[in-house]
Protein backbone atom coordinates (compact mmCIF):
# COMPACT_ATOMS: atom_id res chain seq x y z
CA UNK A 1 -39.72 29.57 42.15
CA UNK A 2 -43.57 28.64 41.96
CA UNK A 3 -45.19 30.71 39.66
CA UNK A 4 -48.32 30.05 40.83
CA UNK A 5 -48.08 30.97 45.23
CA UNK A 6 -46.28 34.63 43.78
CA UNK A 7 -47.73 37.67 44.59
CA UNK A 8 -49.63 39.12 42.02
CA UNK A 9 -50.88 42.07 43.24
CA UNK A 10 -53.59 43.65 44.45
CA UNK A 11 -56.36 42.11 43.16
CA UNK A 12 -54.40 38.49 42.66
CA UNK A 13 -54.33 37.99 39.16
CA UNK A 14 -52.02 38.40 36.45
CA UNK A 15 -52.27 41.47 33.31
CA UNK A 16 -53.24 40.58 30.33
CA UNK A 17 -50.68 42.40 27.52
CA UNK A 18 -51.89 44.08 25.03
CA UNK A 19 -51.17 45.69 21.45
CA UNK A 20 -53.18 47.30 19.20
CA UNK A 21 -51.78 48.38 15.99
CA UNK A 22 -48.65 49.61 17.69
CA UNK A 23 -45.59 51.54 15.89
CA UNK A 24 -42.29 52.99 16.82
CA UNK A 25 -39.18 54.08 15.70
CA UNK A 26 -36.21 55.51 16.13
CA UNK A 27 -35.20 58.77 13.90
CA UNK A 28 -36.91 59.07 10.79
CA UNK A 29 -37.09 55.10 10.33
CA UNK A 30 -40.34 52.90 11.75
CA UNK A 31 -39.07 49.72 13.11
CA UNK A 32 -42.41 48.34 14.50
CA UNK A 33 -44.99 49.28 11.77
CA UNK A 34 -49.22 48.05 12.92
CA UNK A 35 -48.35 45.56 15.20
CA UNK A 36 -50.88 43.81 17.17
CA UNK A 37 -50.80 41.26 19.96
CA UNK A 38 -52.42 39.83 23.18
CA UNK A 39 -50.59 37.83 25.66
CA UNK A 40 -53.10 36.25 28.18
CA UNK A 41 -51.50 35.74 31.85
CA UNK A 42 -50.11 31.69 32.45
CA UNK A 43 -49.52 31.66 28.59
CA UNK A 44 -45.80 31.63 26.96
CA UNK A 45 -44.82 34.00 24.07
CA UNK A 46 -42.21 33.84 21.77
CA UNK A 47 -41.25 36.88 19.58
CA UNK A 48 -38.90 35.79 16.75
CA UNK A 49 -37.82 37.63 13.98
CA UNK A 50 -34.02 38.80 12.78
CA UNK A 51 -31.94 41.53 13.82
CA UNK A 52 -33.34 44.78 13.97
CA UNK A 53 -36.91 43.83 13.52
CA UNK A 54 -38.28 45.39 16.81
CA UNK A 55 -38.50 42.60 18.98
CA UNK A 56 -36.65 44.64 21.57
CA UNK A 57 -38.28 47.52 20.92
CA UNK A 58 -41.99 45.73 21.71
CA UNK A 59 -40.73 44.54 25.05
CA UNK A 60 -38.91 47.95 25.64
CA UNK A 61 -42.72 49.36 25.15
CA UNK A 62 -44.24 46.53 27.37
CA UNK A 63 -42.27 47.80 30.17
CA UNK A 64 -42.65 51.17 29.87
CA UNK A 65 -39.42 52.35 28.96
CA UNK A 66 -40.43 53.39 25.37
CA UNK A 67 -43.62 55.29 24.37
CA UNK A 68 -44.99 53.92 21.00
CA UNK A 69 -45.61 56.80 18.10
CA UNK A 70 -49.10 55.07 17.21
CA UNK A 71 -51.46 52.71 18.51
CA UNK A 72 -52.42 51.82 21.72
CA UNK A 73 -51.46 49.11 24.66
């Protein structure tokens, strides 16, 4: 697929993501804890860490199926 002839809405450019001092948790127990991040639109991100350090959870709250306790996107 060409990245570049997609639609991309509207006003035909890409979103810019991002975090501000984001955290989230499940329970009692923080998993993301003042995270803070800007992914700029034709750019590549990688988000390593190990198991159960929230990577999921950041791209659960990208999409909009988690809403972060603090911060803002």
């Amino acid at each position: 697929m060409n990245l570049a002839a997609r639609n991309l809405g509207l006003s035909g450019t890409a979103a810019r993501l991002r975090f501000e001092n984001i955290r989230h948790g499940y329970g009692s127990r923080d998993i993301v804890r003042d995270v803070s991040l800007t992914a700029y639109p034709g750019r590549v991100l990688c988000l390593l860490g190990p198991s159960g350090s929230g990577k999921s959870t950041l791209l659960r709250i990208a999409a909009g199926l988690e809403v972060p306790r603090g911060g803002g996107c």
